[in-house]
N, C-alpha and C. Protein backbone atom coordinates (compact mmCIF):
# COMPACT_ATOMS: atom_id res chain seq x y z
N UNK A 1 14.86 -18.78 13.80
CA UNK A 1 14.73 -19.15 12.40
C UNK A 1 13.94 -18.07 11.68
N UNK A 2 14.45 -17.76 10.66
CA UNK A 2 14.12 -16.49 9.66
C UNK A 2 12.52 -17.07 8.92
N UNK A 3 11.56 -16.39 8.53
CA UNK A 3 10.35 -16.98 7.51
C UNK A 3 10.32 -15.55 6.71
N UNK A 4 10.70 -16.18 5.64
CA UNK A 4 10.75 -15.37 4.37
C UNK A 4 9.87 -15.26 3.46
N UNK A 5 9.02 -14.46 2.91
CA UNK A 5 8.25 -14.27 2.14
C UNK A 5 8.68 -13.95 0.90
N UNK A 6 8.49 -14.73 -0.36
CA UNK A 6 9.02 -14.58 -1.73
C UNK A 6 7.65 -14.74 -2.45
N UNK A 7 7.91 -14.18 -3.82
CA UNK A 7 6.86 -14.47 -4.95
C UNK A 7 7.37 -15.75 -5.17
N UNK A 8 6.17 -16.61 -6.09
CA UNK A 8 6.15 -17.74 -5.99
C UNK A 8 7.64 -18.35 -7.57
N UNK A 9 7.54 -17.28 -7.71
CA UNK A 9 8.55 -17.09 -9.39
C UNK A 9 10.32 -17.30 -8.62
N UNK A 10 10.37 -16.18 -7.33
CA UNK A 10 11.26 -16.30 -6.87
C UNK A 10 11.90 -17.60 -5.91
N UNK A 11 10.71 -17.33 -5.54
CA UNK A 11 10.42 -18.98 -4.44
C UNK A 11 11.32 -20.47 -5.69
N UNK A 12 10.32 -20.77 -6.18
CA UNK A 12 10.94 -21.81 -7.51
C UNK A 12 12.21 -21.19 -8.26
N UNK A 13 12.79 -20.40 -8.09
CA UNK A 13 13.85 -19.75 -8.51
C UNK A 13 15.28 -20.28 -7.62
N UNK A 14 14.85 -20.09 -6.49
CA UNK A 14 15.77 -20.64 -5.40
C UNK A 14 15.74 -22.01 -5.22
N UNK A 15 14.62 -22.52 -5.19
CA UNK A 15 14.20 -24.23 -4.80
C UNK A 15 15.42 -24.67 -6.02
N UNK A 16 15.62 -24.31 -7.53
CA UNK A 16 16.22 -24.79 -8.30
C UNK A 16 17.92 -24.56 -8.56
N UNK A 17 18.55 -23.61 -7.62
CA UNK A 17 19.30 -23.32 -7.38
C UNK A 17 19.68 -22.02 -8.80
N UNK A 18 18.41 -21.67 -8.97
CA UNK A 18 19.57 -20.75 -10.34
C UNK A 18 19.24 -19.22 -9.65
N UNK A 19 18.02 -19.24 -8.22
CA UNK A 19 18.96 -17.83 -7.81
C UNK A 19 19.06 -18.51 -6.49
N UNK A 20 20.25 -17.90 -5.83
CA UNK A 20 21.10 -17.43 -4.86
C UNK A 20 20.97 -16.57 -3.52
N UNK A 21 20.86 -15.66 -4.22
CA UNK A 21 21.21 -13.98 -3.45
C UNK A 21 19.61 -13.55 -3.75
N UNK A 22 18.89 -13.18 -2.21
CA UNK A 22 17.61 -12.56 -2.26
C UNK A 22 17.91 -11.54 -1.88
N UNK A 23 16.91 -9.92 -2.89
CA UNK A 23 17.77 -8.67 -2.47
C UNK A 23 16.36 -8.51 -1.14
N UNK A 24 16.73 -7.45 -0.32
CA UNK A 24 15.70 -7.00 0.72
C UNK A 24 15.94 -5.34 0.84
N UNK A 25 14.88 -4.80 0.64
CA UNK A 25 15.15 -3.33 1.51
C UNK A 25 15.46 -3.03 2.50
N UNK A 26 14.71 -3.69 3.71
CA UNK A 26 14.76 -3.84 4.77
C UNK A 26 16.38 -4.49 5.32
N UNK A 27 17.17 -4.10 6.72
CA UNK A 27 17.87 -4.86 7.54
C UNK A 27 17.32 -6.02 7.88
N UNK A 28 18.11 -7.26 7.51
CA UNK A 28 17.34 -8.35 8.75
C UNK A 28 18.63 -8.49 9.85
N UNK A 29 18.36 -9.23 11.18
CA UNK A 29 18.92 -8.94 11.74
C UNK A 29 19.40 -10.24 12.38
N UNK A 30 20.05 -11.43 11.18
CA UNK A 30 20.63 -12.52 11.39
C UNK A 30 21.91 -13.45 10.96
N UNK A 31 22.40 -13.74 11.86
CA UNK A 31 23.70 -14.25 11.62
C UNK A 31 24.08 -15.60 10.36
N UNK A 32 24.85 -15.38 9.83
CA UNK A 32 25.69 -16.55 8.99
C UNK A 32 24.87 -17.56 9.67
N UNK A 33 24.52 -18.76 8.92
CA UNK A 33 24.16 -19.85 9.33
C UNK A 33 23.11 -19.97 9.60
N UNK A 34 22.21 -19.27 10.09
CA UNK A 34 20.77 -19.13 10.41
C UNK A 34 20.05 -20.16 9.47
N UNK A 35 19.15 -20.62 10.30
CA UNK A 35 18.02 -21.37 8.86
C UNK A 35 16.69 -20.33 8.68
N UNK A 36 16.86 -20.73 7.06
CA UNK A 36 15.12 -19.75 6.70
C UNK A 36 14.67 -20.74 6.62
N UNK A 37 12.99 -20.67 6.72
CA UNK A 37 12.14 -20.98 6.05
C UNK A 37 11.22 -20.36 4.70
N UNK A 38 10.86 -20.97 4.07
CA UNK A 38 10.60 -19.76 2.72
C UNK A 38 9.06 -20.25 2.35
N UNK A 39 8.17 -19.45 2.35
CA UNK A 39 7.16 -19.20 2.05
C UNK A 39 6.67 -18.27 1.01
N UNK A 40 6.13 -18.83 -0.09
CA UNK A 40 5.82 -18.68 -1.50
C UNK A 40 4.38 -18.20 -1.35
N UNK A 41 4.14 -16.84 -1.96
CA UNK A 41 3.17 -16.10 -1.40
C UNK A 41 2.03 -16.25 -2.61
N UNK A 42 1.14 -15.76 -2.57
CA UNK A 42 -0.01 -15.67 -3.51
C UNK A 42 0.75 -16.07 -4.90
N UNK A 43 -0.27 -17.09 -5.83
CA UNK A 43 -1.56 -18.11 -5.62
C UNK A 43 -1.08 -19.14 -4.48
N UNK A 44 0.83 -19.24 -4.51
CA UNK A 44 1.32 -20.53 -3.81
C UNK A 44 0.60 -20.69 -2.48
N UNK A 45 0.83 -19.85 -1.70
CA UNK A 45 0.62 -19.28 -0.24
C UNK A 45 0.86 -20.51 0.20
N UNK A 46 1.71 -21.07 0.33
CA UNK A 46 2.51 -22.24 1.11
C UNK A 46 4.10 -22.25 1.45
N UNK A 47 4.05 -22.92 2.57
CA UNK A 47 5.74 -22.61 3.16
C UNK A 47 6.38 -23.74 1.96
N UNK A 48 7.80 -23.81 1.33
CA UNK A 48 8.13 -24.88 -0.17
C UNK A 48 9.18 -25.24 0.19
N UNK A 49 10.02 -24.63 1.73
CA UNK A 49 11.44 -25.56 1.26
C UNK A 49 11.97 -24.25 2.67
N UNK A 50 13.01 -24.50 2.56
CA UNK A 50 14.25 -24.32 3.60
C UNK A 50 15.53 -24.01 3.05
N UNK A 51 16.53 -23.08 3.75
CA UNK A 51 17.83 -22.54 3.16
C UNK A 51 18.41 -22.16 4.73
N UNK A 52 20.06 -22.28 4.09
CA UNK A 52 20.71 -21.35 5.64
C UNK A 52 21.17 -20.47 4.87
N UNK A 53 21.28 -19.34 5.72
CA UNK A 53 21.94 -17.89 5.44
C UNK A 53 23.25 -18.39 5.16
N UNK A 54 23.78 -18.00 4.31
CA UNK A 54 25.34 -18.08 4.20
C UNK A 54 25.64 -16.93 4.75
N UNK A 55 25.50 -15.80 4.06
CA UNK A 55 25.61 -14.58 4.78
C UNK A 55 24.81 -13.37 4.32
N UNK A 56 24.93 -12.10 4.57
CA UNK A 56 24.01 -10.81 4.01
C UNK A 56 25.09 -9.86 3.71
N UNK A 57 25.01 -9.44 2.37
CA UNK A 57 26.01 -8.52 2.02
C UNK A 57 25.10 -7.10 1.66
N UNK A 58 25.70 -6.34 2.92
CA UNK A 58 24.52 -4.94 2.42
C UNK A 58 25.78 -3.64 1.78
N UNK A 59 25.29 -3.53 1.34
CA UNK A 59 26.31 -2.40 0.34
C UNK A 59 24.65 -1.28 -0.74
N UNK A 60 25.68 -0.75 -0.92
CA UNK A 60 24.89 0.42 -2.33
C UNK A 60 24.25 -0.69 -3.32
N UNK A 61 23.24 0.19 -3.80
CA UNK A 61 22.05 -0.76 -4.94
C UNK A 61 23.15 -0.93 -6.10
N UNK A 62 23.86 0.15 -6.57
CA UNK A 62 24.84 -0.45 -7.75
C UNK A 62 25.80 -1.27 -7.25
N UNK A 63 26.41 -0.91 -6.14
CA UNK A 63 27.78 -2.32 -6.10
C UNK A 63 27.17 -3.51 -6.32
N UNK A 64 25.47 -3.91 -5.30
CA UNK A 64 24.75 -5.01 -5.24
C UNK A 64 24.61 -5.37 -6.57
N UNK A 65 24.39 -5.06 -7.37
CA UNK A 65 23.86 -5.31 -8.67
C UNK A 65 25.22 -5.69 -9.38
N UNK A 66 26.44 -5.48 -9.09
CA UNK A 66 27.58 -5.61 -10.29
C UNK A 66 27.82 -6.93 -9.44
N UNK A 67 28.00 -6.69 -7.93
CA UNK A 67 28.45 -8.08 -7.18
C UNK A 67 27.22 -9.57 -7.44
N UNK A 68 26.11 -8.92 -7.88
CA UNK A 68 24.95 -10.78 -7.54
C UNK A 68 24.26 -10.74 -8.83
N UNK A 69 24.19 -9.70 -9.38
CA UNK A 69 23.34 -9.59 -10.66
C UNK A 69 22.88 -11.05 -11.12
N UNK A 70 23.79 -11.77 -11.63
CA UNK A 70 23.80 -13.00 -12.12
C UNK A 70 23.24 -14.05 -11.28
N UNK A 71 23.53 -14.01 -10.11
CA UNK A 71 22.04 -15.09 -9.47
C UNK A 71 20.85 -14.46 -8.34
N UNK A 72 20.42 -13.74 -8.98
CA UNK A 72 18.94 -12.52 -8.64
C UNK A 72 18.02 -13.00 -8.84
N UNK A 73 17.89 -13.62 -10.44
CA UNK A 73 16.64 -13.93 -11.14
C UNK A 73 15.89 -12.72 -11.40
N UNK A 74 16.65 -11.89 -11.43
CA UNK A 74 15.82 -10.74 -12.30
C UNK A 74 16.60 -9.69 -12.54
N UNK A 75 15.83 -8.90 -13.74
CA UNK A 75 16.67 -7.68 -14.65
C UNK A 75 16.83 -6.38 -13.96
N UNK A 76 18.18 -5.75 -14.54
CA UNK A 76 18.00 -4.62 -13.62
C UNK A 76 17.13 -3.43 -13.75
N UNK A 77 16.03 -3.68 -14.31
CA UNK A 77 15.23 -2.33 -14.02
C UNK A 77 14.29 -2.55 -13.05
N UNK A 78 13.83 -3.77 -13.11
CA UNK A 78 12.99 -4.81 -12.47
C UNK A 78 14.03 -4.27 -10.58
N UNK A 79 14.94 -4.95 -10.54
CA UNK A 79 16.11 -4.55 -9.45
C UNK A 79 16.01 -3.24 -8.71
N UNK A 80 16.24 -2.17 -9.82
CA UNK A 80 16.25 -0.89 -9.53
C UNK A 80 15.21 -0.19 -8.86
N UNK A 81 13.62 -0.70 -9.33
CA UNK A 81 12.25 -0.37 -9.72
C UNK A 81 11.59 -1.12 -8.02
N UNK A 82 12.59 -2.27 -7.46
CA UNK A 82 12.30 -2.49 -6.67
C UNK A 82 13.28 -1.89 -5.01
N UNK A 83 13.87 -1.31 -5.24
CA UNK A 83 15.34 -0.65 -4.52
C UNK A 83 15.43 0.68 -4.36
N UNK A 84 14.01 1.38 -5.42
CA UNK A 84 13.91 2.81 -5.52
C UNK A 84 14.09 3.54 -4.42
N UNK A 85 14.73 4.28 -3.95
CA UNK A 85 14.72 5.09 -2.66
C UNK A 85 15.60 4.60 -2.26
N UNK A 86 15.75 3.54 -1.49
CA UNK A 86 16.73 2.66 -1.06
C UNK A 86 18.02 3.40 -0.74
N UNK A 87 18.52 3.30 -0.29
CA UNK A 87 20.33 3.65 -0.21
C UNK A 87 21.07 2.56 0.13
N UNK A 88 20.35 1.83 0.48
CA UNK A 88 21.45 0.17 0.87
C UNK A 88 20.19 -0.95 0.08
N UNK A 89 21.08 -1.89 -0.32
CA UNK A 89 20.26 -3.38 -0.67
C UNK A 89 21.02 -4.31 0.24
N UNK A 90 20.19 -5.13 0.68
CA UNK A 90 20.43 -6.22 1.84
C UNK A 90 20.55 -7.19 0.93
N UNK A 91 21.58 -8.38 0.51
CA UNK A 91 21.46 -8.90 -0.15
C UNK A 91 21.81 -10.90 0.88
N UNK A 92 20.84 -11.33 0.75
CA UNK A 92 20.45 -12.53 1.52
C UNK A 92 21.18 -13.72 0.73
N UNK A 93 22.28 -14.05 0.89
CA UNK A 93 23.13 -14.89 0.56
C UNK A 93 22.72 -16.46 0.17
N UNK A 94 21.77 -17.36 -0.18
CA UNK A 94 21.22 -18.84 0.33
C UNK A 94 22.06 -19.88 0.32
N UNK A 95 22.36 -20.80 1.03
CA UNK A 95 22.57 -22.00 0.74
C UNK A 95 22.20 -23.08 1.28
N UNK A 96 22.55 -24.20 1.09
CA UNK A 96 21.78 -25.71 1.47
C UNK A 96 20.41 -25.24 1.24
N UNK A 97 19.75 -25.27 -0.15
CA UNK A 97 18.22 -25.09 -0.02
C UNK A 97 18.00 -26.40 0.02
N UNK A 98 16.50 -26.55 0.59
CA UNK A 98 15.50 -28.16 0.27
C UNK A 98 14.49 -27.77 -0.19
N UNK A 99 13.68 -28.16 -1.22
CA UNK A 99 12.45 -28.56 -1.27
C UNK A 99 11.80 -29.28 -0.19
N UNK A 100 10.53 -28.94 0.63
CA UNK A 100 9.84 -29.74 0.90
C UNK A 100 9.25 -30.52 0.29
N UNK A 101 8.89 -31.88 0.61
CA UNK A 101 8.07 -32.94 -0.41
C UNK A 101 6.81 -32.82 -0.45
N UNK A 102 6.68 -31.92 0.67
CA UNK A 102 4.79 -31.75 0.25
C UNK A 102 4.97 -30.00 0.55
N UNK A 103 4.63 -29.14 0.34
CA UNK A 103 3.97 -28.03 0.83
C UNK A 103 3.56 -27.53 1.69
N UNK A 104 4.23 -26.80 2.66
CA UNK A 104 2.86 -26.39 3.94
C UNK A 104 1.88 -25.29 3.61
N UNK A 105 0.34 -25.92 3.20
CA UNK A 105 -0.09 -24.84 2.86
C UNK A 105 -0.70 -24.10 3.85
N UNK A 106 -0.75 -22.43 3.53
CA UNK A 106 -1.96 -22.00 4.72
C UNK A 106 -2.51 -22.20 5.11
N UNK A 107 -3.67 -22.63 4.63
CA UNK A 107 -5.11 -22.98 5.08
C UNK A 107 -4.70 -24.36 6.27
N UNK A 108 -3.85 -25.39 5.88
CA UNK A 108 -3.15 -26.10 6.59
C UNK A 108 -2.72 -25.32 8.28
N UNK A 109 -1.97 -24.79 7.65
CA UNK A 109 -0.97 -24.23 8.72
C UNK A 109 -2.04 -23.16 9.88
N UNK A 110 -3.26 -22.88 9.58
CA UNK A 110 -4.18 -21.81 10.19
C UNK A 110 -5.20 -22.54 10.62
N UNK A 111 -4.90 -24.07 10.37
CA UNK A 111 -5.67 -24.91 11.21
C UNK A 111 -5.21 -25.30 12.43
N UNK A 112 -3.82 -24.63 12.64
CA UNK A 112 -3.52 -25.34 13.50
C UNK A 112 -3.32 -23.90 14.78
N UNK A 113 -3.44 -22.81 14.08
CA UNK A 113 -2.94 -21.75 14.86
C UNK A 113 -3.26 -19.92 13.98
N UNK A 114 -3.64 -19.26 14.88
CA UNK A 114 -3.98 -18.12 14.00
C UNK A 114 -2.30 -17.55 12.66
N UNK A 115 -2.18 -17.68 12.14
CA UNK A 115 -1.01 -17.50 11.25
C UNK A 115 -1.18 -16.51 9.72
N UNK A 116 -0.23 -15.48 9.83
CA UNK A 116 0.05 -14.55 9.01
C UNK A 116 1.38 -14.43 8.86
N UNK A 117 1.30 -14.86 7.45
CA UNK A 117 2.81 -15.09 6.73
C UNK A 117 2.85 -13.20 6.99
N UNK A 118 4.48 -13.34 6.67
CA UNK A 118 5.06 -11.81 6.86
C UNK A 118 4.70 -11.18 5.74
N UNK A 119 5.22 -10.12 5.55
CA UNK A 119 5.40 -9.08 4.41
C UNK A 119 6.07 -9.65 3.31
N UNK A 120 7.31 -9.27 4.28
CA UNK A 120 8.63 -9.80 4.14
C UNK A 120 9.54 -10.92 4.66
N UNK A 121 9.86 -10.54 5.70
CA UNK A 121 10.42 -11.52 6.66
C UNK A 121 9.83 -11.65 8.16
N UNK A 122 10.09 -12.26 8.81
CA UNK A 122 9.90 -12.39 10.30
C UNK A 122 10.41 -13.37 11.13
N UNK A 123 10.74 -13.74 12.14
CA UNK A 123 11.16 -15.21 12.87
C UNK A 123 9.83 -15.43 13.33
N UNK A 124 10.23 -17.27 13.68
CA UNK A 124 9.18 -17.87 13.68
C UNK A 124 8.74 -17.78 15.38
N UNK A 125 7.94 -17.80 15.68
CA UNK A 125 7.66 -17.52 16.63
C UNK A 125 6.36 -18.61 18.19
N UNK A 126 6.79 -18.67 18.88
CA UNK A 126 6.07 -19.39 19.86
C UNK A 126 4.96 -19.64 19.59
N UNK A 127 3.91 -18.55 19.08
CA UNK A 127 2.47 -18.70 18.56
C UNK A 127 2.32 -19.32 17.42
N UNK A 128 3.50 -18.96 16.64
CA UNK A 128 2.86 -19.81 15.24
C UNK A 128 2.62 -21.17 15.16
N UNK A 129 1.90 -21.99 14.16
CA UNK A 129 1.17 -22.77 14.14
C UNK A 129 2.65 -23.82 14.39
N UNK A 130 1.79 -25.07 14.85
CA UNK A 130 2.81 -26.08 15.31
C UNK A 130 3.46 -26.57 14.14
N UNK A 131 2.74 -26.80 13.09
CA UNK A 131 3.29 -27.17 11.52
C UNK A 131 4.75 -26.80 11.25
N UNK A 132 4.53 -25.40 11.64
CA UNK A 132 5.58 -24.19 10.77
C UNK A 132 6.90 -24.92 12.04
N UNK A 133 6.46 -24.50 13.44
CA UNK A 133 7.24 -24.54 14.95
C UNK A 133 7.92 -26.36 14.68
N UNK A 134 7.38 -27.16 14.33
CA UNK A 134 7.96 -28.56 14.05
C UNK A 134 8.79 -28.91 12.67
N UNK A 135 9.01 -27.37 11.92
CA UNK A 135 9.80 -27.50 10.60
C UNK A 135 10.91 -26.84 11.33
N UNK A 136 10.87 -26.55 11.86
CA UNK A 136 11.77 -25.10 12.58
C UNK A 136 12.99 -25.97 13.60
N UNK A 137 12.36 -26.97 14.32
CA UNK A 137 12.45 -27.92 14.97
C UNK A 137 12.95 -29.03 14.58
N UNK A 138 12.80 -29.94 13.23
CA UNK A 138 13.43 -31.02 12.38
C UNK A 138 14.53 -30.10 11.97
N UNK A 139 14.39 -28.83 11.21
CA UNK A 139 16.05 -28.16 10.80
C UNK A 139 16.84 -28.26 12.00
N UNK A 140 16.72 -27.86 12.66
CA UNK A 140 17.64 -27.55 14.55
C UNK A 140 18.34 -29.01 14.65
N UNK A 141 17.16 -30.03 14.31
CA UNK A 141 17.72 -31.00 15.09
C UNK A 141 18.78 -31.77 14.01
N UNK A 142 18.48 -31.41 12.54
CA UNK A 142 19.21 -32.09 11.18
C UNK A 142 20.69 -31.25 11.75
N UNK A 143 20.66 -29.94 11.69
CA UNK A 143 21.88 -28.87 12.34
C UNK A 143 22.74 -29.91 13.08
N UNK A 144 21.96 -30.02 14.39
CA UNK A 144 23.04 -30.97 15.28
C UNK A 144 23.69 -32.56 15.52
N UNK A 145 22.56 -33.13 14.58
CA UNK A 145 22.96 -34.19 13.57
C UNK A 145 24.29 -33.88 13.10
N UNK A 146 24.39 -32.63 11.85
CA UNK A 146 25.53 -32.72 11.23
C UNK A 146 26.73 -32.31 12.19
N UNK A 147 26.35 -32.20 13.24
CA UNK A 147 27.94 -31.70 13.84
C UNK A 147 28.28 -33.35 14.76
N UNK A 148 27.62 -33.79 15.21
CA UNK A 148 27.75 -34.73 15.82
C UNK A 148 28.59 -35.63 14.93
């Protein structure tokens, strides 16, 4: 499971469905379907909700921009200004988002286990706090719910 680090603008951007497509500099290195978790960084600094990868479309910063522009949640200089250098934009596809009903906040979540949200991204991992490892765990098990 993917843990994604967003501004908190972007974060509530997605929770509401009016953006979509998260751009990344970086490769991530996960398949269609995957579940994120999404963590809303400074003042939020709380994990807010959940998404599956639909898919990652990496192409050139201009194709990216003519293909998602419209559900980004942001302008293209803003786009550009963040892509500078760049030669590819990773563009993170979302769907099925949730809101969580409460928040996992840090201070929460570092009670339970030493924990440092990513940069950017990261999978969740054996050490991290049980909070985060038992969200990770209800998605998996909702997953095989729906196939059943």
């Amino acid at each position: 499971m993917l843990l994604l680090s967003l501004r908190p603008r972007f974060a509530n951007a997605i929770l509401s469905g009016e953006k979509t497509v998260e751009v990344r500099r970086r490769p991530i290195n996960a398949q269609a379907d995957s579940r994120v978790i999404l963590y809303a960084s400074s003042p939020v600094m709380a994990v807010v909700g959940t998404a599956r990868l639909a898919g990652i479309d990496v192409s050139d910063p201009d194709i990216a921009w003519r293909r998602h522009h419209a559900v980004l949640g942001l302008g293209r200089e803003e786009f550009d200004r963040y892509l500078d250098g760049s030669s590819a934009a990773y563009m993170l596809q979302l769907r099925d988002v949730q809101r969580l009903d409460e928040p996992l906040l840090l201070h929460r979540l570092r009670e339970d286990a030493a924990f440092q949200p990513p940069q950017s991204f990261r999978y969740v991992a054996p050490s991290d706090p049980a909070r985060l490892r038992r969200l990770a765990r209800l998605q998996e098990q909702n997953d095989a719910l729906a196939l059943w």
